[in-house]
C-alpha atoms as a PDB file:
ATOM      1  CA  UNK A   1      69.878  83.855  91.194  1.00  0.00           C
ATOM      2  CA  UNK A   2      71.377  84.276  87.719  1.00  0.00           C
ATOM      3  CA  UNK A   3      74.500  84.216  86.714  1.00  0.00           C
ATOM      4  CA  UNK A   4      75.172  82.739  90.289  1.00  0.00           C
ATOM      5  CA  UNK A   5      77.890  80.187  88.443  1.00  0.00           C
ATOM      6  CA  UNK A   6      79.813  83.547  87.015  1.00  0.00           C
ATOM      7  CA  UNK A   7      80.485  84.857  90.306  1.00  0.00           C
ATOM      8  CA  UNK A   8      82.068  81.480  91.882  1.00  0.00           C
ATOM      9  CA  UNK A   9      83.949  81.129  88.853  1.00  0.00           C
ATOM     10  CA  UNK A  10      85.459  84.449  89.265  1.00  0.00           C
ATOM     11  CA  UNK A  11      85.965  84.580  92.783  1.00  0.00           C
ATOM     12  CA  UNK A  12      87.487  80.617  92.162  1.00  0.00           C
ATOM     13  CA  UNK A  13      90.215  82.921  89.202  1.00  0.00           C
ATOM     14  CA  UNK A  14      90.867  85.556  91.805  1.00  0.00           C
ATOM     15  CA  UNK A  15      92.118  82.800  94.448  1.00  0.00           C
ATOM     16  CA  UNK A  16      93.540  80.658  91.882  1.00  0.00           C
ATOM     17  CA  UNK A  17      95.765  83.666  91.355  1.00  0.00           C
ATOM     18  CA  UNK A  18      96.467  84.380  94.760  1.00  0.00           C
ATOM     19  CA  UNK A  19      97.691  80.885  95.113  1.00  0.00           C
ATOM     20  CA  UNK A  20      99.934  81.132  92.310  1.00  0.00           C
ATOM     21  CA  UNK A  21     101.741  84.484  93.628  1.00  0.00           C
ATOM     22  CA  UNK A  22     101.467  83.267  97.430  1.00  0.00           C
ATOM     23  CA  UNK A  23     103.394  80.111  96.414  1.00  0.00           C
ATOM     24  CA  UNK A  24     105.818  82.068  94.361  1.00  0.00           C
ATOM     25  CA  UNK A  25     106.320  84.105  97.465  1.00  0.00           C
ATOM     26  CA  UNK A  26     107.366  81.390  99.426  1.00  0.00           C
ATOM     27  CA  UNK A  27     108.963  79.536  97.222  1.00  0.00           C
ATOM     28  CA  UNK A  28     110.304  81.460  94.956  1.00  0.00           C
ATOM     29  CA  UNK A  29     110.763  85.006  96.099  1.00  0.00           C
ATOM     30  CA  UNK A  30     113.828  86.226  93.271  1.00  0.00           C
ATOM     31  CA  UNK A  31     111.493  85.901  90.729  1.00  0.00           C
ATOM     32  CA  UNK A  32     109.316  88.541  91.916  1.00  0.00           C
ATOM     33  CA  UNK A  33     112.131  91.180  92.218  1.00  0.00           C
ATOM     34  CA  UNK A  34     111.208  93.071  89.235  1.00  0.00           C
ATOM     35  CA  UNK A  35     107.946  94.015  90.996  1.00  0.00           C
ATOM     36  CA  UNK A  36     108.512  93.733  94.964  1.00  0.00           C
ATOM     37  CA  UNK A  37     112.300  95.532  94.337  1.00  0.00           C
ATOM     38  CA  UNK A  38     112.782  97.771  91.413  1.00  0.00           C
ATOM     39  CA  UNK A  39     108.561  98.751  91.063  1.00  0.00           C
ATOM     40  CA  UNK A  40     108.787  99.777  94.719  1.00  0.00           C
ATOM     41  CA  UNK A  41     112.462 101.866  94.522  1.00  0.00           C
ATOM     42  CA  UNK A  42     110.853 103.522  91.734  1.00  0.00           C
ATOM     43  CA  UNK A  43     107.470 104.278  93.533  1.00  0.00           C
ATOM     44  CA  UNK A  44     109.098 106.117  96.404  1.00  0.00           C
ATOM     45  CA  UNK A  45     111.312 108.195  94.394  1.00  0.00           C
ATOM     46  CA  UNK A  46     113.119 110.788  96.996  1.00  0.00           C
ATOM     47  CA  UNK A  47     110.270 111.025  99.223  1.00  0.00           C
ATOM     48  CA  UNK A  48     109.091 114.361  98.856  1.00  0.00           C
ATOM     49  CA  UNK A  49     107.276 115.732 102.030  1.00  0.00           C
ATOM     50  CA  UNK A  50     104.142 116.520 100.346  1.00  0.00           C
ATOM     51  CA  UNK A  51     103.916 112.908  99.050  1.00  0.00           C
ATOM     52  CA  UNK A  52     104.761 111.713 102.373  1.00  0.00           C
ATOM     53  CA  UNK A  53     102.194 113.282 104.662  1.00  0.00           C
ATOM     54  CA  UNK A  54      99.460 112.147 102.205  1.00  0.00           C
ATOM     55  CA  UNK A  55     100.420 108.569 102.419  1.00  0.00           C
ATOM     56  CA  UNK A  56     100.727 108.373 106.045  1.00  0.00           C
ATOM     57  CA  UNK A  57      97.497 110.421 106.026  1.00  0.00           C
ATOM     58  CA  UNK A  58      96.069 107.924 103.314  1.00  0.00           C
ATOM     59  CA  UNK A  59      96.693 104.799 105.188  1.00  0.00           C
ATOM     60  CA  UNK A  60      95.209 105.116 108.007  1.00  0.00           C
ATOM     61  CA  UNK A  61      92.225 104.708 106.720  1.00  0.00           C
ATOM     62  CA  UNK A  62      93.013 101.179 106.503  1.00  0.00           C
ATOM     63  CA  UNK A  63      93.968 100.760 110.022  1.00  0.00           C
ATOM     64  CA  UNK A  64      92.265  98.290 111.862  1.00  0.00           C
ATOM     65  CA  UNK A  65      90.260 100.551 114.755  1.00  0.00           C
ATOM     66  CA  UNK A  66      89.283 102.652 112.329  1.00  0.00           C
ATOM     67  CA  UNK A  67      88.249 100.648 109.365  1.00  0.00           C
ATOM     68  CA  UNK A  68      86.426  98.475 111.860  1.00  0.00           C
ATOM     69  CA  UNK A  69      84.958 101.652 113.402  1.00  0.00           C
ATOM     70  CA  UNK A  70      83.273 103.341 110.171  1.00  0.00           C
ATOM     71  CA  UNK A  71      82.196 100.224 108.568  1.00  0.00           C
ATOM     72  CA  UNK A  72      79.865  98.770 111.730  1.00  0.00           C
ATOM     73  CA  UNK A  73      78.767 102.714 111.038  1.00  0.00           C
ATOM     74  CA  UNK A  74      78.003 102.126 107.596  1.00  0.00           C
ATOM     75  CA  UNK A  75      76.754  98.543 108.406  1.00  0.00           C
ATOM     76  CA  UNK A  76      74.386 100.200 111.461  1.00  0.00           C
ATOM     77  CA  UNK A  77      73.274 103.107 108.949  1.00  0.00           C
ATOM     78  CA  UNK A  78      71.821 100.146 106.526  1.00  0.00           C
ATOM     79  CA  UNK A  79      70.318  97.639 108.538  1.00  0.00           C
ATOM     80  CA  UNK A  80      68.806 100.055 111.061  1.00  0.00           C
ATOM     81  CA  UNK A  81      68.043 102.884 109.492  1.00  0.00           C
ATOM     82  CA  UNK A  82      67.429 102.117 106.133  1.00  0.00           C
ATOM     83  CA  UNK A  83      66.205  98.853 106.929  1.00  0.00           C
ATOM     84  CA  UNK A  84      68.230  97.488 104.313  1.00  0.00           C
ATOM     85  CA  UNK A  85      69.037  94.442 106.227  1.00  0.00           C
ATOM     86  CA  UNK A  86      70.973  92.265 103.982  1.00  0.00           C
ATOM     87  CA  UNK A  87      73.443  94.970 102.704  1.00  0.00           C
ATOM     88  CA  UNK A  88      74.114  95.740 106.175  1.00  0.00           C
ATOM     89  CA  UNK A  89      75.248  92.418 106.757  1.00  0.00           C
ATOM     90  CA  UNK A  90      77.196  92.163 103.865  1.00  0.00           C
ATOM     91  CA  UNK A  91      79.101  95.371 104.607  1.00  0.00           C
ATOM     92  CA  UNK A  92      79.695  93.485 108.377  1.00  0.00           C
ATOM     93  CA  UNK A  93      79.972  89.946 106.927  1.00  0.00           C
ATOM     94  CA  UNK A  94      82.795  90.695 104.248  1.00  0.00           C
ATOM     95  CA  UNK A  95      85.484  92.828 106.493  1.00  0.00           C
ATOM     96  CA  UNK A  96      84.990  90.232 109.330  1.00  0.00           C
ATOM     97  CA  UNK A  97      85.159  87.023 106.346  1.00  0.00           C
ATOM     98  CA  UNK A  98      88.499  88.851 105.236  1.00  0.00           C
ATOM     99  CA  UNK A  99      90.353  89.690 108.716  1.00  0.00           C
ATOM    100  CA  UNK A 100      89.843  86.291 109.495  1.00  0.00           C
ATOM    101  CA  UNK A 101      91.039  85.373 106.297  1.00  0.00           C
ATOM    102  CA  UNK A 102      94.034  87.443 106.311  1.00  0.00           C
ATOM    103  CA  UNK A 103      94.987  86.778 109.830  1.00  0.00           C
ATOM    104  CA  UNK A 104      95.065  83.327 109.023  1.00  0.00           C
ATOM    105  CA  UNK A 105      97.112  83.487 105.807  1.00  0.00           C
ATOM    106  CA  UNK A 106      99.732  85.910 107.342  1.00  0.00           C
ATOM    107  CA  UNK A 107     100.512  83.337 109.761  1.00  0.00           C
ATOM    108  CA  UNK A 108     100.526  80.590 106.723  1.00  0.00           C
ATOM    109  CA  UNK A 109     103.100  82.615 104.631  1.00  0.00           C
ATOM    110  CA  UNK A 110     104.808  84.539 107.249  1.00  0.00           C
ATOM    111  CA  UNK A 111     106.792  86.699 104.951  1.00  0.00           C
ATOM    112  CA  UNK A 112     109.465  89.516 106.367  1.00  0.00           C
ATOM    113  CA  UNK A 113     108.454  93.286 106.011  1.00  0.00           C
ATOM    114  CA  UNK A 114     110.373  95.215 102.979  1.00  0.00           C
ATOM    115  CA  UNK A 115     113.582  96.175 104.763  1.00  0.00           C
ATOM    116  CA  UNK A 116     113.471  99.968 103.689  1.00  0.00           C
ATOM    117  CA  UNK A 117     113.122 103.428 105.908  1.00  0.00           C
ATOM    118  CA  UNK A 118     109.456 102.911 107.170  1.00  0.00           C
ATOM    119  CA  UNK A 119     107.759 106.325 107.390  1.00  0.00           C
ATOM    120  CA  UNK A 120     105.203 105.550 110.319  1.00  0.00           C
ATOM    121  CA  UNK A 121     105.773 103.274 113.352  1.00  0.00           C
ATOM    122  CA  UNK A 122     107.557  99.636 112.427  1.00  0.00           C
ATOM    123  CA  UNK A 123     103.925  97.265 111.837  1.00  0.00           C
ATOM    124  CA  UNK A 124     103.124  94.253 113.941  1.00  0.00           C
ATOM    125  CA  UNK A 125     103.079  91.052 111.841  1.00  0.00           C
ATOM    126  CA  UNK A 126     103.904  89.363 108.820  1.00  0.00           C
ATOM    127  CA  UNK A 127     103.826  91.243 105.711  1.00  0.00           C
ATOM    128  CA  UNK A 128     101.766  88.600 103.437  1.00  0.00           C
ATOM    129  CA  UNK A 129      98.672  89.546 102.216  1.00  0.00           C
ATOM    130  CA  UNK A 130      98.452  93.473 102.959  1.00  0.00           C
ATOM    131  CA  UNK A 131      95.729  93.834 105.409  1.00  0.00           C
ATOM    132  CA  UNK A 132      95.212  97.741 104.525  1.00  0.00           C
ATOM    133  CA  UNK A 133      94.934  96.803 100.792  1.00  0.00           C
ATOM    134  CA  UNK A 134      92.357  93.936 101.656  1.00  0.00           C
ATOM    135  CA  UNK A 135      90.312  95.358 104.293  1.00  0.00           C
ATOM    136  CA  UNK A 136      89.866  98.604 102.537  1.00  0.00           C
ATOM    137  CA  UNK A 137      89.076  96.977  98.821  1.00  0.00           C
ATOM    138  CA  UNK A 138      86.386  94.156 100.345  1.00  0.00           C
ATOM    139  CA  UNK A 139      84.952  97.917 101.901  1.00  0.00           C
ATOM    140  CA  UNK A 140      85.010  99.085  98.433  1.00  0.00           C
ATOM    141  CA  UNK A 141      82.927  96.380  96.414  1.00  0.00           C
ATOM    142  CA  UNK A 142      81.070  95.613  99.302  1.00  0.00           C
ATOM    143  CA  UNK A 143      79.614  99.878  98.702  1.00  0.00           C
ATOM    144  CA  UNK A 144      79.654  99.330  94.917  1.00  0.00           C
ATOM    145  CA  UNK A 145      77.538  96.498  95.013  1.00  0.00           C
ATOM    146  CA  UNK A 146      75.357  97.965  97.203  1.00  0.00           C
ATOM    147  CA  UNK A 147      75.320 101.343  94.708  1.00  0.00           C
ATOM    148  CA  UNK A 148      74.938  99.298  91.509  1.00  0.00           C
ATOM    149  CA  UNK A 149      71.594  98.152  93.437  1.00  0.00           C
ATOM    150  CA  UNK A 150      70.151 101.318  95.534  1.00  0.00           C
ATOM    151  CA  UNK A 151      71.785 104.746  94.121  1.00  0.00           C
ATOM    152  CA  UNK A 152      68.918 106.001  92.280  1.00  0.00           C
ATOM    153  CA  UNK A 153      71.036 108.111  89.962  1.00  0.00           C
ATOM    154  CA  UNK A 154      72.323 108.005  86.202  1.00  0.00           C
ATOM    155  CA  UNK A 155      74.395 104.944  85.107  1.00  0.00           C
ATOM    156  CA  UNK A 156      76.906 107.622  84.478  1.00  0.00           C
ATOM    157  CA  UNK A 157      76.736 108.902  87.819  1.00  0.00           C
ATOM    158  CA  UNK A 158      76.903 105.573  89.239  1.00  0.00           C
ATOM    159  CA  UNK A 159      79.830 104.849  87.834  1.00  0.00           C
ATOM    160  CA  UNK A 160      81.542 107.494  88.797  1.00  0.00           C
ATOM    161  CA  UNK A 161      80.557 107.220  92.319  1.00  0.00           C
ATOM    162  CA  UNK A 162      81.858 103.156  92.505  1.00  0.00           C
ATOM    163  CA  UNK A 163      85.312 104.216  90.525  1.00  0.00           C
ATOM    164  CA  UNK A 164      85.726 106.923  93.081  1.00  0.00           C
ATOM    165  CA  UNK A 165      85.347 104.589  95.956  1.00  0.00           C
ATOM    166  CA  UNK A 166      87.555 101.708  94.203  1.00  0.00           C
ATOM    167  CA  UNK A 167      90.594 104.570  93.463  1.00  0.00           C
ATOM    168  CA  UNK A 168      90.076 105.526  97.309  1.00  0.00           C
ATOM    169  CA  UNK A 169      90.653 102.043  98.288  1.00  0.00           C
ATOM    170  CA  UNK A 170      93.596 101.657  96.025  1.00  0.00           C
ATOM    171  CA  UNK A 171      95.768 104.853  97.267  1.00  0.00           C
ATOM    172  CA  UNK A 172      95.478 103.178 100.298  1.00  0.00           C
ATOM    173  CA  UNK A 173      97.274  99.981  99.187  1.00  0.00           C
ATOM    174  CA  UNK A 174      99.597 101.829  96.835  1.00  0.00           C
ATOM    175  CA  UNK A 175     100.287 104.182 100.189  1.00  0.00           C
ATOM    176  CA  UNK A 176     101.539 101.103 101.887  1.00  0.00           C
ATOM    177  CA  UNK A 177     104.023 100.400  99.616  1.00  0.00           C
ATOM    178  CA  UNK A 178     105.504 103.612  99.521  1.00  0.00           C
ATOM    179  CA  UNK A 179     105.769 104.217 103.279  1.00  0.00           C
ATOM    180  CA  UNK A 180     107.562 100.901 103.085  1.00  0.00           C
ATOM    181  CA  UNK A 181     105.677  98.370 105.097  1.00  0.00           C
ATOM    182  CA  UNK A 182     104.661  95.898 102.376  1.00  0.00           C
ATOM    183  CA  UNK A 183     105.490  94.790  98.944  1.00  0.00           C
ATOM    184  CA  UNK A 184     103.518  95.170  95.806  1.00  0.00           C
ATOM    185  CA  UNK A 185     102.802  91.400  95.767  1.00  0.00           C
ATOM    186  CA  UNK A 186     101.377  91.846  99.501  1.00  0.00           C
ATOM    187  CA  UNK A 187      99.395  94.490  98.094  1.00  0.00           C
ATOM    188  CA  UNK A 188      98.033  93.018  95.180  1.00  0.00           C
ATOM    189  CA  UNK A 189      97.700  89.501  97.185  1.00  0.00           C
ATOM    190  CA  UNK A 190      95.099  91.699  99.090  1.00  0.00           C
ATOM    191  CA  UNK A 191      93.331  93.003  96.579  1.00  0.00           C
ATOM    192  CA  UNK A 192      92.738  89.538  95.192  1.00  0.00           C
ATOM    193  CA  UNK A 193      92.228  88.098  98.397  1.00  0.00           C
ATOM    194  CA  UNK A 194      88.864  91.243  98.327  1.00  0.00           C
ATOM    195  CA  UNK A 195      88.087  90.332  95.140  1.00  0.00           C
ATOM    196  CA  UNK A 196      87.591  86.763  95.806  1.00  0.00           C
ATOM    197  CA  UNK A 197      85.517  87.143  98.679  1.00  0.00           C
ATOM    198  CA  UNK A 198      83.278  89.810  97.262  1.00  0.00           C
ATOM    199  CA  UNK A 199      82.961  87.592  94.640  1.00  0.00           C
ATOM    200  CA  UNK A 200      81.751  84.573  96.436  1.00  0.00           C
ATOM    201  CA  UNK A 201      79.855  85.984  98.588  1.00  0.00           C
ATOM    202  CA  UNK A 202      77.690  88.106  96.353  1.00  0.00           C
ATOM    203  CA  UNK A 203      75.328  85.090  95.578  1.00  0.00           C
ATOM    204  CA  UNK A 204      74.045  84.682  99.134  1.00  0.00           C
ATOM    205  CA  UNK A 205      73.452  88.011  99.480  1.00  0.00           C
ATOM    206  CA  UNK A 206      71.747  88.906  96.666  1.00  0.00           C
ATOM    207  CA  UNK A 207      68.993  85.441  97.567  1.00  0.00           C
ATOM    208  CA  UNK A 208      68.721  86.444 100.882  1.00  0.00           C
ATOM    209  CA  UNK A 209      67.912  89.900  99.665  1.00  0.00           C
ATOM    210  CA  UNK A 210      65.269  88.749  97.219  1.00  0.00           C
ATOM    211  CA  UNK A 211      63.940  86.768  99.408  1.00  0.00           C
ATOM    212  CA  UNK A 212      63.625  88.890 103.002  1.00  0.00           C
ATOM    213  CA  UNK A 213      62.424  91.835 100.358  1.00  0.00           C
ATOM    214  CA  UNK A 214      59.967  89.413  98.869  1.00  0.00           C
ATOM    215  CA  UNK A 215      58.951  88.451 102.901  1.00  0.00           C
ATOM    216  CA  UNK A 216      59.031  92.292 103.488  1.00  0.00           C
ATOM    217  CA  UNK A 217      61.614  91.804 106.022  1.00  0.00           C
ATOM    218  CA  UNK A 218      63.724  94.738 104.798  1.00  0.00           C
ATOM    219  CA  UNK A 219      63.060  97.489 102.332  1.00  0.00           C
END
């Protein structure tokens, strides 16, 4: 496909630049005060109840059962009904790429929870990258990619529709900071972490579209 080299290159930036802040994480935590203390302080203000029944509202929507749950739904609604085979994979393919992912780099870094008032039940596991802010963002390109391609609409309308479903991803990672279950460098760890595997990923998808539409193996 075209512009196939673009893609690697900047899913290659996007984990380049998790590396940097995961190793300054672990290494060398005090320099990211500015962001993971004083942004975060700031963020939660006094905790107004309005604010704080939208946030724990907000996040679950990154919670594992159910993020799992309505993306095999989405998945299921494209490759059965649809018969768009290879987005439905690619909706399936990029949450499963990323838990594994993230499971596997939590246990890597390992990093303590934010020791602040948490407003929902204390989490299980480390803290480093946010699972809610990953999960929910690779759910996010993975539906504007498969918009820029299918929704039959204006480009203006188009737009719209993929900036809507990016801000609704990020409210969910900015909710986990200010219930007080992850840093922003967790949070923005996971949204690289999306980025990079949307990124790389895109390639073989869009080849194996071309070609199994090409085959007439999928609409």
């Amino acid at each position: 496909m075209k512009n196939k080299q673009k893609y690697f290159t900047q899913g290659s930036f996007a984990l380049l630049f998790f590396v940097i802040l995961g190793y300054t994480v672990k290494f060398y935590p005090a320099y990211l005060t500015a962001l993971d203390g004083d942004f975060q302080i700031w963020l939660r203000g006094e905790l107004p109840d309005a604010l704080n029944s939208f946030y724990r509202l907000v996040t679950l929507l990154g919670n594992t059962p159910i993020i799992l749950a309505y993306t095999a739904l989405i998945a299921a609604f494209f490759y059965y009904v649809r018969k768009w085979r290879a987005e439905g994979i690619l909706m399936l393919g990029n949450i499963l790429i990323m838990g594994v992912a993230s499971t596997v780099l939590k246990m890597v870094y390992n990093r303590e929870r934010p020791s602040l008032e948490y407003l929902i039940e204390d989490p299980i596991g480390a803290s480093f990258p946010s699972w809610h802010a990953a999960s929910t963002m690779i759910v996010a390109l993975s539906l504007c990619i498969i918009m820029n391609q299918r929704v039959k609409t204006s480009q203006l309308s188009k737009r719209l529709l993929q900036a809507l479903v990016i801000l609704l991803a990020a409210t969910v990672g900015v909710s986990r900071l200010y219930i007080g279950v992850h840093y922003p460098s967790d949070v923005l760890a996971g949204w690289l972490l999306a980025i990079a595997i949307a990124s790389i990923t895109y390639p073989f998808y869009d080849q194996k579209r071309f070609e199994w539409r090409f085959q007439s193996k999928q609409r």
